[in-house]
C-alpha atoms as a PDB file:
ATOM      1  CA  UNK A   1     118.711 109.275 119.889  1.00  0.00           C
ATOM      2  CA  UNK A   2     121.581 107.557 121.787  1.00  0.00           C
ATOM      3  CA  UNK A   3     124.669 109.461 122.033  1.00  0.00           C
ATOM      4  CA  UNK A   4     126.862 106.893 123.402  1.00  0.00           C
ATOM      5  CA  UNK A   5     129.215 104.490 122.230  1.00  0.00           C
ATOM      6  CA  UNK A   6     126.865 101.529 120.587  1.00  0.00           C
ATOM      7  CA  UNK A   7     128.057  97.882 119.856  1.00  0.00           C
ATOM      8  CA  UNK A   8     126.709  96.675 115.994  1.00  0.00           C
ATOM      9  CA  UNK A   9     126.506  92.958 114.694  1.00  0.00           C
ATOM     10  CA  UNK A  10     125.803  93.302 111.018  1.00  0.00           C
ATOM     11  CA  UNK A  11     124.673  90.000 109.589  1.00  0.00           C
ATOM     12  CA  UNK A  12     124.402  89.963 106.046  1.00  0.00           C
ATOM     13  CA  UNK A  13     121.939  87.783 103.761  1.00  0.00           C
ATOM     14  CA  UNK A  14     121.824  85.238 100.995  1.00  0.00           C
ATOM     15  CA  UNK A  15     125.741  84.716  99.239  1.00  0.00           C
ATOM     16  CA  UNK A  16     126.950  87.657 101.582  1.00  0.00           C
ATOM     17  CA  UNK A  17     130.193  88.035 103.322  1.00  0.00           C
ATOM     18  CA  UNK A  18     131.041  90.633 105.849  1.00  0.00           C
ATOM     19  CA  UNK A  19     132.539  92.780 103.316  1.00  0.00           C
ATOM     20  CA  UNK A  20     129.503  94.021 101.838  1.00  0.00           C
ATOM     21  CA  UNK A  21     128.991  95.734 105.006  1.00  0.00           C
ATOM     22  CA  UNK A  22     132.289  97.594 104.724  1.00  0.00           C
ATOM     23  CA  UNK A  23     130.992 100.978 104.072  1.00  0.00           C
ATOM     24  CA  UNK A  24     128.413 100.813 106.741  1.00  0.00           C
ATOM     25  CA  UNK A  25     130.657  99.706 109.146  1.00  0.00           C
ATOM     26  CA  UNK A  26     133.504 102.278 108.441  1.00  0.00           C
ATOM     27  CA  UNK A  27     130.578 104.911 108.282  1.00  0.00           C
ATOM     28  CA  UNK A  28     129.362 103.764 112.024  1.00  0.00           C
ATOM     29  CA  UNK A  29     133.184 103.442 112.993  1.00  0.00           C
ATOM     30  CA  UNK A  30     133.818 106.731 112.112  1.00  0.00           C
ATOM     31  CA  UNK A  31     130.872 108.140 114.722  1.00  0.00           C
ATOM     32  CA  UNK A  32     132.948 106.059 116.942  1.00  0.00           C
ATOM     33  CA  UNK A  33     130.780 102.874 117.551  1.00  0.00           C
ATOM     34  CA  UNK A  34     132.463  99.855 117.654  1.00  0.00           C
ATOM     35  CA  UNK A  35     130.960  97.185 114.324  1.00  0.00           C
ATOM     36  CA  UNK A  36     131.483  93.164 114.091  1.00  0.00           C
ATOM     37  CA  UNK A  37     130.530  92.613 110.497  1.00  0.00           C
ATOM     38  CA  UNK A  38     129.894  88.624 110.228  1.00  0.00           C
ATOM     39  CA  UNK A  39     130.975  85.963 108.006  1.00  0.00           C
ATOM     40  CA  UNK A  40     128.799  83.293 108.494  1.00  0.00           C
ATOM     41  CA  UNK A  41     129.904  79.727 108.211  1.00  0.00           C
ATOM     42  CA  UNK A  42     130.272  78.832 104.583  1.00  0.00           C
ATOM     43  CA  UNK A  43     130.023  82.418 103.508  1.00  0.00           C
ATOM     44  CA  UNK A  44     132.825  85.238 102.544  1.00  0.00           C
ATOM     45  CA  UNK A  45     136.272  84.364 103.862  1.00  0.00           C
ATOM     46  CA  UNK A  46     134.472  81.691 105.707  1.00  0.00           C
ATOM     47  CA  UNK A  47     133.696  80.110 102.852  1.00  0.00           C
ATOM     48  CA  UNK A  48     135.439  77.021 103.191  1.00  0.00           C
ATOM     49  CA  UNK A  49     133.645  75.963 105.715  1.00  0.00           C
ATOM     50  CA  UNK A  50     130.434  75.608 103.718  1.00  0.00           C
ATOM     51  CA  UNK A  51     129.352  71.545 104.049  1.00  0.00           C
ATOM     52  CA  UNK A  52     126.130  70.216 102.682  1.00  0.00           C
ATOM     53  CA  UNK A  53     125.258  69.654 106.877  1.00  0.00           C
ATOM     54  CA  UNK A  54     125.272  73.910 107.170  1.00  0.00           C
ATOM     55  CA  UNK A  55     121.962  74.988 108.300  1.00  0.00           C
ATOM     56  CA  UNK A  56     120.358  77.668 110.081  1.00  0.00           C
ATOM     57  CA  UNK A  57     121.217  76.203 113.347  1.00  0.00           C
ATOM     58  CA  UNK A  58     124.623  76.584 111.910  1.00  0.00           C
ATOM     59  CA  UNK A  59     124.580  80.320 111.857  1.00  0.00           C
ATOM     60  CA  UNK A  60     122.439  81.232 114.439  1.00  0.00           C
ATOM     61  CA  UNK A  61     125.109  79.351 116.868  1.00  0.00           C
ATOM     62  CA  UNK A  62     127.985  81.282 115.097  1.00  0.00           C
ATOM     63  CA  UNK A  63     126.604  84.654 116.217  1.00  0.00           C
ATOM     64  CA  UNK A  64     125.633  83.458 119.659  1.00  0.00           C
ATOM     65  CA  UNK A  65     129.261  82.117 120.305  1.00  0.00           C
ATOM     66  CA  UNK A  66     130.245  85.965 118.529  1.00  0.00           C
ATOM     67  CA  UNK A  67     128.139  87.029 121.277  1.00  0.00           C
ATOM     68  CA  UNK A  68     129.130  85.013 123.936  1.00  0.00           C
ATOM     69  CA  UNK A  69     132.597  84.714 123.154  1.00  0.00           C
ATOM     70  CA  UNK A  70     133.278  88.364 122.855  1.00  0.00           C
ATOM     71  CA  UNK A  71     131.294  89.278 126.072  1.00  0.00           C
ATOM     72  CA  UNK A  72     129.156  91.654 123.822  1.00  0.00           C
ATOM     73  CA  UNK A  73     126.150  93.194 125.854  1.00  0.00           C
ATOM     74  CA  UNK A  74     123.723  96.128 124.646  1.00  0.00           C
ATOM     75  CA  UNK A  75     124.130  95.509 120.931  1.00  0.00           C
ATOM     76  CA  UNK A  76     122.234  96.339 118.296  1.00  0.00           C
ATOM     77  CA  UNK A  77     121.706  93.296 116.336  1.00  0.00           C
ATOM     78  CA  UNK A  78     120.764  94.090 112.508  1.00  0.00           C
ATOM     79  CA  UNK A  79     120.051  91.438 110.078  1.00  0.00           C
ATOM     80  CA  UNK A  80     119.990  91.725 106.652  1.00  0.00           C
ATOM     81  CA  UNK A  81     117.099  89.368 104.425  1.00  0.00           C
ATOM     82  CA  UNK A  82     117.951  86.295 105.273  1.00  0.00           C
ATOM     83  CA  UNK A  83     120.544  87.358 107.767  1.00  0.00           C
ATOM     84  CA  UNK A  84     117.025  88.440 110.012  1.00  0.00           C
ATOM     85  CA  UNK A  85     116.380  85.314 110.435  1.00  0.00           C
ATOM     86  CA  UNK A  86     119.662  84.596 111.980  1.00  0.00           C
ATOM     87  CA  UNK A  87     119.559  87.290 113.943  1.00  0.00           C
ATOM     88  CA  UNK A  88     116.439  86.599 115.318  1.00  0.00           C
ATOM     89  CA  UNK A  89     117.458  83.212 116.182  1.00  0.00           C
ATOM     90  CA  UNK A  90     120.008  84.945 117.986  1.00  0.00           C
ATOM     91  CA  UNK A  91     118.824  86.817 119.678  1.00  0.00           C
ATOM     92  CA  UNK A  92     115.894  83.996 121.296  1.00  0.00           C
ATOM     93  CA  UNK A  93     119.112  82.132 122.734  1.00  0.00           C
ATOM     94  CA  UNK A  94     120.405  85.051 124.360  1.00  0.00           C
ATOM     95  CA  UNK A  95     118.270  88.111 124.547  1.00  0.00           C
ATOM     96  CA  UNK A  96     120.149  89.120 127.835  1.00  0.00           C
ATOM     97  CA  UNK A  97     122.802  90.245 125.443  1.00  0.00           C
ATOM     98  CA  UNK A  98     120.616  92.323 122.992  1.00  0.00           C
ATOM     99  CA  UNK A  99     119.284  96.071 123.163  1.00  0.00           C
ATOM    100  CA  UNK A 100     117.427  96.094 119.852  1.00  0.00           C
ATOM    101  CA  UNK A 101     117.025  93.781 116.360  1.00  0.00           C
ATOM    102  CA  UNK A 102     117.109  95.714 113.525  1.00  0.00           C
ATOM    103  CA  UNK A 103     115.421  94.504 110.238  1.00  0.00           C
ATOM    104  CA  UNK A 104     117.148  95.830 106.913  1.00  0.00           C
ATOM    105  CA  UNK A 105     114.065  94.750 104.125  1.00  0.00           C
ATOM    106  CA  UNK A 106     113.328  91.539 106.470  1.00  0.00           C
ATOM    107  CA  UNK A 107     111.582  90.421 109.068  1.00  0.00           C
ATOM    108  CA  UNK A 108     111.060  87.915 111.320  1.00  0.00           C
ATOM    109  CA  UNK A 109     109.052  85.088 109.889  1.00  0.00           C
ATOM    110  CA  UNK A 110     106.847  82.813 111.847  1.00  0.00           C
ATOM    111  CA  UNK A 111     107.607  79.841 113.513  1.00  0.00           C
ATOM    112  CA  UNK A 112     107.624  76.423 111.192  1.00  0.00           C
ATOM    113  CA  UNK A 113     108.110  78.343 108.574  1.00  0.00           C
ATOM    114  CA  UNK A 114     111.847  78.017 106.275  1.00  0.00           C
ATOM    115  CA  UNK A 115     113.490  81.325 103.446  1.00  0.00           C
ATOM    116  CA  UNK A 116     112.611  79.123 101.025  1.00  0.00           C
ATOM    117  CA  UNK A 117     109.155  79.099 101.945  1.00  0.00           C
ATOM    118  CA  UNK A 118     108.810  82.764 101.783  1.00  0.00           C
ATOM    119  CA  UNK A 119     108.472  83.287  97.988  1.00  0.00           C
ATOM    120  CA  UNK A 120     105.914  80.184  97.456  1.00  0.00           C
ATOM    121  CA  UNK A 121     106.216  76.601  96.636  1.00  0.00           C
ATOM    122  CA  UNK A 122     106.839  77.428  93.246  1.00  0.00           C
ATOM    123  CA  UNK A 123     109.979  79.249  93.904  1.00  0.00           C
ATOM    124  CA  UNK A 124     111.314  76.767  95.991  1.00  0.00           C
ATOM    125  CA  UNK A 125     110.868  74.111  93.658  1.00  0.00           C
ATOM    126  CA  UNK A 126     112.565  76.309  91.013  1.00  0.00           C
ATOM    127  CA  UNK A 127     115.574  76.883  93.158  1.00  0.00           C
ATOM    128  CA  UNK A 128     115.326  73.283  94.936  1.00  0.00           C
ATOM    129  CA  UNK A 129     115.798  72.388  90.664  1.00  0.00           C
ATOM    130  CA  UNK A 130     118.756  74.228  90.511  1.00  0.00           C
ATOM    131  CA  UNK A 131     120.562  73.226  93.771  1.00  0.00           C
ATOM    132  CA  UNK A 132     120.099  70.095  92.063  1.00  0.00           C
ATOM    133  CA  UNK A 133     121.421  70.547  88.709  1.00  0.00           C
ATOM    134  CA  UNK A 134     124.086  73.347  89.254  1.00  0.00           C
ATOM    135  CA  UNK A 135     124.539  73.291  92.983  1.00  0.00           C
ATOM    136  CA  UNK A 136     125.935  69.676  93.754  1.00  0.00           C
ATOM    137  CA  UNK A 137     122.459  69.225  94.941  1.00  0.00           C
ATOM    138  CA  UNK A 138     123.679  70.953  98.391  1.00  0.00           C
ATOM    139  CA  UNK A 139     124.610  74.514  97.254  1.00  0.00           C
ATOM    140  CA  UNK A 140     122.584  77.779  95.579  1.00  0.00           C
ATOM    141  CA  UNK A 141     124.908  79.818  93.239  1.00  0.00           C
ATOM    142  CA  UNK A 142     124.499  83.325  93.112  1.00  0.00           C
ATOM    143  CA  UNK A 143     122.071  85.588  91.372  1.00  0.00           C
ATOM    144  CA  UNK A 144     123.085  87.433  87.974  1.00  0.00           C
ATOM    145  CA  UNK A 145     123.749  90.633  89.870  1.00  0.00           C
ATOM    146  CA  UNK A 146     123.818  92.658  86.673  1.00  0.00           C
ATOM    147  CA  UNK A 147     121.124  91.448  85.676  1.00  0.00           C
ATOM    148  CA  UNK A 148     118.623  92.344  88.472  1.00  0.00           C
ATOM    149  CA  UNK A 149     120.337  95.719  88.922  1.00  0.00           C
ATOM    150  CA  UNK A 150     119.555  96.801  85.713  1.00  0.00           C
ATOM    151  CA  UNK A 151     117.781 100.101  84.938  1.00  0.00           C
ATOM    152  CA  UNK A 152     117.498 100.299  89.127  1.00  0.00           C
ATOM    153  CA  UNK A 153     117.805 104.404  89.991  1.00  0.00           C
ATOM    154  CA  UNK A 154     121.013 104.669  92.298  1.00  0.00           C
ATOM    155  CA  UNK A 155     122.820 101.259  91.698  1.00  0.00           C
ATOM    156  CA  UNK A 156     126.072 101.519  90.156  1.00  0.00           C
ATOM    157  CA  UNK A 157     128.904  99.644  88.641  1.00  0.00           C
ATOM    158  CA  UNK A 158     130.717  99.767  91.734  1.00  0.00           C
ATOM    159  CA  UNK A 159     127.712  98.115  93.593  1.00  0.00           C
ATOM    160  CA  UNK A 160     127.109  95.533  91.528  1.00  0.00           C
ATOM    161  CA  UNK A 161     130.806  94.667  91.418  1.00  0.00           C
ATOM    162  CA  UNK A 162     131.213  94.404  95.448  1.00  0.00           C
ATOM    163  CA  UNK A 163     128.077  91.822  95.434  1.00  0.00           C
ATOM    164  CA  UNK A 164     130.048  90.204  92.876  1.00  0.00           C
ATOM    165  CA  UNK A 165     133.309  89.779  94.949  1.00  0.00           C
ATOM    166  CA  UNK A 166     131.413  88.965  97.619  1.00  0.00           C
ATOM    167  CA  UNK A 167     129.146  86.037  96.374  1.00  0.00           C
ATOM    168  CA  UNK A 168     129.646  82.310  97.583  1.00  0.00           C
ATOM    169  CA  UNK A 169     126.824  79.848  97.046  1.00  0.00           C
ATOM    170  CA  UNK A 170     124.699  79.608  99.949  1.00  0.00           C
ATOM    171  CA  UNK A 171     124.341  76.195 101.442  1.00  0.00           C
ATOM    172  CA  UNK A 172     120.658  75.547 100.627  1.00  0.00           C
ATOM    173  CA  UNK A 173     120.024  73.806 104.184  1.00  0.00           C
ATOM    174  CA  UNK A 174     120.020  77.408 105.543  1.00  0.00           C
ATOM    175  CA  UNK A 175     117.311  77.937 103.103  1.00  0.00           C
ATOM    176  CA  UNK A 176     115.051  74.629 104.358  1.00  0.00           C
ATOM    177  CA  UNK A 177     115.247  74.407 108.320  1.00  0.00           C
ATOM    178  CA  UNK A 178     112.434  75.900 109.584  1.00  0.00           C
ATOM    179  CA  UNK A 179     112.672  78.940 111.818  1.00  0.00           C
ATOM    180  CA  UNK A 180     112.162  77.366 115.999  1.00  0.00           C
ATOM    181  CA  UNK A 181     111.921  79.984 118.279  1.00  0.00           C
ATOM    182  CA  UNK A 182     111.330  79.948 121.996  1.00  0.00           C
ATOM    183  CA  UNK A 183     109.408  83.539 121.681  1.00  0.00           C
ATOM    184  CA  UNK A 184     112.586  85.413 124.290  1.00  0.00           C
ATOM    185  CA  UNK A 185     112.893  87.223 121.621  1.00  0.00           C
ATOM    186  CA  UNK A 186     109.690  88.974 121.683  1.00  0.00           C
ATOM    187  CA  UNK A 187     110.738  91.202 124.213  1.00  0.00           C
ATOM    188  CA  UNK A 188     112.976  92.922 122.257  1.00  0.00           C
ATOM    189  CA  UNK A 189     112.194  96.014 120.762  1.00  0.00           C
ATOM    190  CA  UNK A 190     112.919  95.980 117.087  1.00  0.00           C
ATOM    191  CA  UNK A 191     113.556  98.271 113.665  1.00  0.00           C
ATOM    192  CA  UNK A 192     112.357  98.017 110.483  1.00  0.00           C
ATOM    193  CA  UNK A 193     114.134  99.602 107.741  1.00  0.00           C
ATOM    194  CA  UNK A 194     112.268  99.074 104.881  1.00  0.00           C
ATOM    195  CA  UNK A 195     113.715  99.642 101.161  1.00  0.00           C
ATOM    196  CA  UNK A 196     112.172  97.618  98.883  1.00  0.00           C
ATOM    197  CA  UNK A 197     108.417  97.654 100.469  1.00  0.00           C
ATOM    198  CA  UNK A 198     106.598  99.911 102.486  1.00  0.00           C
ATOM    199  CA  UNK A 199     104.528  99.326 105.378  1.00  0.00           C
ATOM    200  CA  UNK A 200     101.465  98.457 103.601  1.00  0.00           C
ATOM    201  CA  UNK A 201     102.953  95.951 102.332  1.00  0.00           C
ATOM    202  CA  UNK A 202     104.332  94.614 105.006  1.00  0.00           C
ATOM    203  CA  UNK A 203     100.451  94.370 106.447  1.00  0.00           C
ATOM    204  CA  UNK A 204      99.374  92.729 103.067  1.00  0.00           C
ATOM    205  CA  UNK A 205     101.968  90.018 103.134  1.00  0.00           C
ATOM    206  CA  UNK A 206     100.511  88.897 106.803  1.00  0.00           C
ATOM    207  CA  UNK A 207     100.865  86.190 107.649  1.00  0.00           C
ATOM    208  CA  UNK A 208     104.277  86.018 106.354  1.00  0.00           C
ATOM    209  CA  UNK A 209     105.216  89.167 107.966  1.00  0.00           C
ATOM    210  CA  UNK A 210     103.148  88.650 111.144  1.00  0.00           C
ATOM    211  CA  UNK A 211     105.249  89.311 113.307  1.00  0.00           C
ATOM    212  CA  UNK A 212     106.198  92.467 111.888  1.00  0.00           C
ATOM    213  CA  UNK A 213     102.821  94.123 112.457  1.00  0.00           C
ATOM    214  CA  UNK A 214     102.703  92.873 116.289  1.00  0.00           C
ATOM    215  CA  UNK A 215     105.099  93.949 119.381  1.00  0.00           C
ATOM    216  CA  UNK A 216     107.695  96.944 120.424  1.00  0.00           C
ATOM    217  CA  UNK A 217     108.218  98.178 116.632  1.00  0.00           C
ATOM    218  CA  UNK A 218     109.488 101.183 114.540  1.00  0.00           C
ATOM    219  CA  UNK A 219     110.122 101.970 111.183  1.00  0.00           C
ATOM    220  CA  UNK A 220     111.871 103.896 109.000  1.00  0.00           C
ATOM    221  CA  UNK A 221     111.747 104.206 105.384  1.00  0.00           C
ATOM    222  CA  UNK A 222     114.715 104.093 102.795  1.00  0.00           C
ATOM    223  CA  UNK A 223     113.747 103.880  99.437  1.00  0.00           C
ATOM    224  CA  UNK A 224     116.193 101.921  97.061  1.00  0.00           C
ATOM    225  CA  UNK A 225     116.895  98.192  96.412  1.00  0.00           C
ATOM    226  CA  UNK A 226     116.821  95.116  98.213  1.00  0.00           C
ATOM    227  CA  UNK A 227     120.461  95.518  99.289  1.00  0.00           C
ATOM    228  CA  UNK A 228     120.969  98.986 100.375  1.00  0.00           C
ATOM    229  CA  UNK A 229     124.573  98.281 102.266  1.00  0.00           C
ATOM    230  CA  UNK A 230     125.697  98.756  98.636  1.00  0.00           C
ATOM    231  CA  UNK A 231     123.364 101.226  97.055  1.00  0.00           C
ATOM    232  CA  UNK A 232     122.782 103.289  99.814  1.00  0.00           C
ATOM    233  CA  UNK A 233     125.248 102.924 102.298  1.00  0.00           C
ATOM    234  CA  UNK A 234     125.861 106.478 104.090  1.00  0.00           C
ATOM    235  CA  UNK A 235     121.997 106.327 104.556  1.00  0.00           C
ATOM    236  CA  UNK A 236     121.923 102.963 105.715  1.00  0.00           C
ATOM    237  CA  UNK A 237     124.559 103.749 108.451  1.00  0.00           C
ATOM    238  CA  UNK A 238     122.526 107.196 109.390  1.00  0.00           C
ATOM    239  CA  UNK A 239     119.750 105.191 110.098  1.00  0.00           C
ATOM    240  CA  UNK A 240     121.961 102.310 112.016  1.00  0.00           C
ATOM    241  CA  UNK A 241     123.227 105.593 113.792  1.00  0.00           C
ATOM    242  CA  UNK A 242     119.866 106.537 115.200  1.00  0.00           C
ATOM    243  CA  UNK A 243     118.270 104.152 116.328  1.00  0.00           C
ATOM    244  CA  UNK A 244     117.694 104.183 120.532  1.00  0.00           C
ATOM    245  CA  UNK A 245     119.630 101.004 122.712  1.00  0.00           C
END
């Protein structure tokens, strides 16, 4: 494990603002690493910026100018569900300014292929339906939060109400460009954290998850739910905290 000062880029997924990263962040801040927790384009306070033109392009070219603009070198780029897709995007444009991607229950998917691809064609038509009849045919609202945390062991009232605060609709062009990688990326070496499946899983969901059975990988285990930032956090950031540059 890495004693020294480490650089974090916390990209968050679907709806998610930088905020939802908050305890992490303070957690990792407080072992004195310095943390850029990202609003994307479109999403948290950035939210005005959403158009129906905001794609994955969109945010992969927001972190790289974070990157760029910053002069950040060594960091440890973690991406959160969909935010591992941005992040891996990232990280294929400049990999000269990356020491390791971490995956927080995500991974990298294979080239051609879009997030709204990943749950079959019948979710994506289902959620294509309702950008269409609730989203201005450009935007995908939020999920019921209370809803899906109910009767889960460990989430709270307080973690269901900072996904709440947090929501915007996500511009559902980040959902439909394909992932096009150049394969720099590959070089990387690269975390899983996996909450919400385990490694077999991640094997039985091939090809899907290809790429996160090939190449420089580790894993580590956290059992909760699909957004651990808020149900887990002090875990989350102990794992963050260990990982090697």
């Amino acid at each position: 494990m890495s004693t020294d000062t480490t650089t974090y880029v916390l990209v968050p997924g679907f709806w998610l603002g930088a905020s939802v990263w908050r305890p992490v962040a303070d957690a990792l801040r407080e072992r004195g690493h310095t943390v850029h927790a990202v609003d994307l384009p479109g999403m948290g306070e950035r939210a005005h910026l959403a158009t129906p033109e905001t794609d994955l392009t969109t945010h992969v070219e927001d972190v790289v100018t974070l990157l760029e603009e910053r002069d950040l070198h060594d960091v440890v780029l973690v991406g959160h569900s969909y935010g591992a897709l941005v992040t891996t995007g990232a990280a294929d444009r400049v990999p000269e300014r990356v020491s390791r991607l971490v995956y927080v229950d995500a991974g990298p998917l294979p080239q051609g292929m879009a997030q709204a691809d990943f749950e079959g064609p019948e979710a994506r038509a289902a959620n294509t339906e309702l950008v269409r009849t609730h989203g201005e045919g450009w935007k995908l609202a939020p999920p019921p939060w209370t809803v899906l945390a109910d009767g889960v062991d460990g989430v709270d009232e307080a973690a269901v109400a900072a996904l709440v605060a947090d929501s915007r609709p996500q511009p559902w062009r980040t959902a439909t460009e394909p992932v096009a990688l150049t394969g720099a990326w590959e070089r990387l070496p690269r975390t899983g954290v996996l909450c919400s499946f385990g490694l077999e899983q991640v094997r039985q969901l091939a090809p899907v998850f290809a790429l996160m059975v090939d190449g420089d990988w580790s894993y580590v285990e956290l059992p909760t739910w699909h957004w651990p930032m808020v149900s887990r956090p002090a875990e989350l950031a102990e794992v963050l905290a260990s990982v090697e540059r």
